[in-house]
C-alpha atoms as a PDB file:
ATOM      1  CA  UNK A   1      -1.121  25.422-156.057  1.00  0.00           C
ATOM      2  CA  UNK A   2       2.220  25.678-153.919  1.00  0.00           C
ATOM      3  CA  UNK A   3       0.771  29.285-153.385  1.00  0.00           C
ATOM      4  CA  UNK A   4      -2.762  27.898-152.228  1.00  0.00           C
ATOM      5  CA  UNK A   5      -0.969  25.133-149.542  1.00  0.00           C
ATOM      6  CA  UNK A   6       1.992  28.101-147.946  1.00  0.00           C
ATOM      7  CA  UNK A   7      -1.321  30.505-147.560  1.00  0.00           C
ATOM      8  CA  UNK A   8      -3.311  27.487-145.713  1.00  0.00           C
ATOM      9  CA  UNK A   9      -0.274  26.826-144.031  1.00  0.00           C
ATOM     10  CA  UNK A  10       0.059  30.502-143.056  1.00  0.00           C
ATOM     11  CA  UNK A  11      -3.729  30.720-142.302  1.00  0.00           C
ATOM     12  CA  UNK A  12      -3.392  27.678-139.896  1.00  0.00           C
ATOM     13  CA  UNK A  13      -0.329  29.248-138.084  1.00  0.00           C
ATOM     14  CA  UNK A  14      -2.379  32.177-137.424  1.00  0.00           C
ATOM     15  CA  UNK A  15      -5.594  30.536-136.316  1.00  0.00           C
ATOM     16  CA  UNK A  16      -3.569  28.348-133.839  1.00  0.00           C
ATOM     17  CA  UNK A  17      -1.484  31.098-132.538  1.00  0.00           C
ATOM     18  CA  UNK A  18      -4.849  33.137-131.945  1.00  0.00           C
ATOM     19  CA  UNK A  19      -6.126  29.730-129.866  1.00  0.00           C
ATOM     20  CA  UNK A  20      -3.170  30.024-127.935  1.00  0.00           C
ATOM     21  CA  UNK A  21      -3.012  33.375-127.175  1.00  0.00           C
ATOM     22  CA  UNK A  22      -6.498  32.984-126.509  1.00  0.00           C
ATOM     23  CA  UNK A  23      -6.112  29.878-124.240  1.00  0.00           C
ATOM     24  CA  UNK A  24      -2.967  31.718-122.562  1.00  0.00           C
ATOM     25  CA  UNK A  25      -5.343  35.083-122.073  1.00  0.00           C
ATOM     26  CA  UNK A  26      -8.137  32.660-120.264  1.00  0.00           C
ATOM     27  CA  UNK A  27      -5.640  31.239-117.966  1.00  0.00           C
ATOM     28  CA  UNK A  28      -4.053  34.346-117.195  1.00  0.00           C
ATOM     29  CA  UNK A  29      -7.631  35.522-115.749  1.00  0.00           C
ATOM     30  CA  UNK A  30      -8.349  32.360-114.156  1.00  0.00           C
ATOM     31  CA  UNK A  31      -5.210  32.565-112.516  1.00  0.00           C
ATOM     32  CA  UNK A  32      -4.541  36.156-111.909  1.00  0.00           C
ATOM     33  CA  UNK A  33      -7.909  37.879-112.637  1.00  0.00           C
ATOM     34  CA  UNK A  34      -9.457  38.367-109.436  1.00  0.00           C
ATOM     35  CA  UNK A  35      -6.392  39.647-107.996  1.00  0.00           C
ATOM     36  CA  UNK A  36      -6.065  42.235-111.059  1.00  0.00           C
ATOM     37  CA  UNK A  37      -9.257  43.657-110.517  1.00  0.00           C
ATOM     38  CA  UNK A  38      -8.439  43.849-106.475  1.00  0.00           C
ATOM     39  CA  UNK A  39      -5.804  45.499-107.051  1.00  0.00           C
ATOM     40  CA  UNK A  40      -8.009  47.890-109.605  1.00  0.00           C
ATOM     41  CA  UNK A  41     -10.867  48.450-107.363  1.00  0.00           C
ATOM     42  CA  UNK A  42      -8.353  49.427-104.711  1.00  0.00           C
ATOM     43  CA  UNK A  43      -6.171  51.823-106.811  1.00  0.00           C
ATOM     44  CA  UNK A  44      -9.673  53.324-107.849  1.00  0.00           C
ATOM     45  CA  UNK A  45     -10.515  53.763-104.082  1.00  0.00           C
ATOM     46  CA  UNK A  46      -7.013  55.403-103.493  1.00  0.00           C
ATOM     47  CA  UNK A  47      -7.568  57.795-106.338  1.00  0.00           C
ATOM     48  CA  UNK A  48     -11.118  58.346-105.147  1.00  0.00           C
ATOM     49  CA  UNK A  49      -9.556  59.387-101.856  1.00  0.00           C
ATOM     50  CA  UNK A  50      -6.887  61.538-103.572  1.00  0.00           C
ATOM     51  CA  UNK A  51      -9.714  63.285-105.004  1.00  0.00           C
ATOM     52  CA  UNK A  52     -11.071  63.989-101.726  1.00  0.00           C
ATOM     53  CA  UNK A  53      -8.337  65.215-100.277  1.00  0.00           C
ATOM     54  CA  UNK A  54      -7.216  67.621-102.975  1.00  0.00           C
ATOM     55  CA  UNK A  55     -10.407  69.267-102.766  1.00  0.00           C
ATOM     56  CA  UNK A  56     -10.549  69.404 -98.902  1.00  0.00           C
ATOM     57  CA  UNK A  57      -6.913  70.947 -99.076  1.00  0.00           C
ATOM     58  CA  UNK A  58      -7.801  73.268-101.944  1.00  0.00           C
ATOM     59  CA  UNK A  59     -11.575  74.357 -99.655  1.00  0.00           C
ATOM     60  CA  UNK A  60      -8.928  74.816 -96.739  1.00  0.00           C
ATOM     61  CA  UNK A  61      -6.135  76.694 -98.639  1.00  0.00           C
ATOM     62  CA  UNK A  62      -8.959  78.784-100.107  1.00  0.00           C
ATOM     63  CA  UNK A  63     -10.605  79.383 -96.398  1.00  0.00           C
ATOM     64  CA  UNK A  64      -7.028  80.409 -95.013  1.00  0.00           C
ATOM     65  CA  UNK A  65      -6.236  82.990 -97.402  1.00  0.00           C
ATOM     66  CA  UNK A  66      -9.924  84.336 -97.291  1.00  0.00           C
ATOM     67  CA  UNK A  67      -8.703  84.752 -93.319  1.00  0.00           C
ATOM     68  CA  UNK A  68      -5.744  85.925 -93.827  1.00  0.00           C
ATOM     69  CA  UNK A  69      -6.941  88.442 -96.120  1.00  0.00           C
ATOM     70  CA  UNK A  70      -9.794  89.719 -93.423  1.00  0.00           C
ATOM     71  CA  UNK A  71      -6.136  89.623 -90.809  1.00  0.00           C
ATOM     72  CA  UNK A  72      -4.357  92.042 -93.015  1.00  0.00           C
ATOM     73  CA  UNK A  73      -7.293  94.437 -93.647  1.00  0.00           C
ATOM     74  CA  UNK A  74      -8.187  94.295 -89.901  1.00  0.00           C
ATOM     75  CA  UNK A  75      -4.815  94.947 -89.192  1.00  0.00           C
ATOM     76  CA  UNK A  76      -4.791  97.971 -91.701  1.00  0.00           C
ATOM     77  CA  UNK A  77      -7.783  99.567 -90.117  1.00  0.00           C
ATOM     78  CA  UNK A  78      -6.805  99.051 -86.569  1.00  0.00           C
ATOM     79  CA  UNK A  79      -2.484 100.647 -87.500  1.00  0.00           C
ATOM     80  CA  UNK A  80      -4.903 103.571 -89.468  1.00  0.00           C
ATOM     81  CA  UNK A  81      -7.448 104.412 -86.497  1.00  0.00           C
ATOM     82  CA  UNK A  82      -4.076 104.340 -84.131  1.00  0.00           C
ATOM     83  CA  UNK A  83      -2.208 106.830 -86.377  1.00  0.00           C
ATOM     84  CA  UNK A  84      -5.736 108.965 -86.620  1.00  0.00           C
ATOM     85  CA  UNK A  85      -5.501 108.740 -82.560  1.00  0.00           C
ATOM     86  CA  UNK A  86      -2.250 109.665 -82.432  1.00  0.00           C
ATOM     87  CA  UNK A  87      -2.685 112.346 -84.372  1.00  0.00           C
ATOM     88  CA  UNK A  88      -5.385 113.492 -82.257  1.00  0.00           C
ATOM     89  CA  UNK A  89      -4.163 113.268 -78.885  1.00  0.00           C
ATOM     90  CA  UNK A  90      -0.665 115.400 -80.549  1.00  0.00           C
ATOM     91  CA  UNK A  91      -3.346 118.056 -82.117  1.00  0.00           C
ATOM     92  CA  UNK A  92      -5.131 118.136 -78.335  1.00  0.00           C
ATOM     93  CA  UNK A  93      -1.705 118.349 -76.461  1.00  0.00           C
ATOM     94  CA  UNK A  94      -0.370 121.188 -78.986  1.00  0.00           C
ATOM     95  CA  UNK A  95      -4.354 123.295 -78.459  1.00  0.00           C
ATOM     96  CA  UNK A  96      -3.682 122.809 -74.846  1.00  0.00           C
ATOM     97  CA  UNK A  97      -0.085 124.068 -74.528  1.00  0.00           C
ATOM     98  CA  UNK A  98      -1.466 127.326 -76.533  1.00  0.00           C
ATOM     99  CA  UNK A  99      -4.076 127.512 -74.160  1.00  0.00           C
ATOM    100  CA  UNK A 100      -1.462 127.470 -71.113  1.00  0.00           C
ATOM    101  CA  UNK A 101       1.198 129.949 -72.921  1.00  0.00           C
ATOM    102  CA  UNK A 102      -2.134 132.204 -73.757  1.00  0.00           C
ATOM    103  CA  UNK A 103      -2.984 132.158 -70.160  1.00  0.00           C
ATOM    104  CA  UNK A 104       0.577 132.218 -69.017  1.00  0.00           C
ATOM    105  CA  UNK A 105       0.958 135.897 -71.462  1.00  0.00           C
ATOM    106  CA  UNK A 106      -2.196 137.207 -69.584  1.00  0.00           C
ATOM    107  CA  UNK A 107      -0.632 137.432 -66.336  1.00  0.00           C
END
C-alpha cells in the first residue's frame, strides 16, 4: 500500500511538473513567440540571400576563368604567329642577302 501512495505521489509530481512546464512553454510563446519567429523568418531570408550570392559568385568565378582561359590561348596564338613572322621576315632577309652576294659575284 505504502508502494501504491509514493507511486501516486510520484505520478502527481510528474503530471504537475508537465502542467508547469507546459504553462511555462505557453507563456514563453505568448511572450516571446512572435519575436522568435521574426527573428527566424529573417535568418531564413539572410540565408536565402547567402544562397544567392554564392551562386552569383561561383557563375562569376566560373565566367572569369572561362575568360581568362580564352586570354591565355589568345595570347598563345598571337606570341606563336609573331615567332612564325619573325621567322619569316629572318628567312626573307637571309634569301635576299644571297640574292645581293649572287649578284655582287657576277660582276
Amino acid at each position: 500500500m505504502r508502494n501504491n501512495k509514493s507511486e501516486a505521489a510520484n505520478g502527481s509530481a510528474a503530471a504537475a511538473a508537465m502542467t508547469e512546464s507546459g504553462a511555462i512553454d505557453q507563456v514563453r510563446e505568448l511572450l516571446f513567440g512572435a519575436t522568435k519567429r521574426t527573428t527566424e523568418a529573417r535568418l531564413d531570408e539572410i540565408d536565402r540571400q547567402i544562397a544567392l550570392l554564392r551562386d552569383d559568385l561561383n557563375a562569376r568565378f566560373a565566367s572569369l576563368e572561362a575568360m581568362l582561359g580564352q586570354q591565355g590561348r589568345d595570347t598563345d596564338t598571337k606570341h606563336n604567329q609573331s615567332i612564325d613572322n619573325i621567322g619569316q621576315a629572318i628567312a626573307d632577309l637571309g634569301a635576299t642577302i644571297r640574292a645581293m652576294g649572287a649578284g655582287g659575284k657576277a660582276r
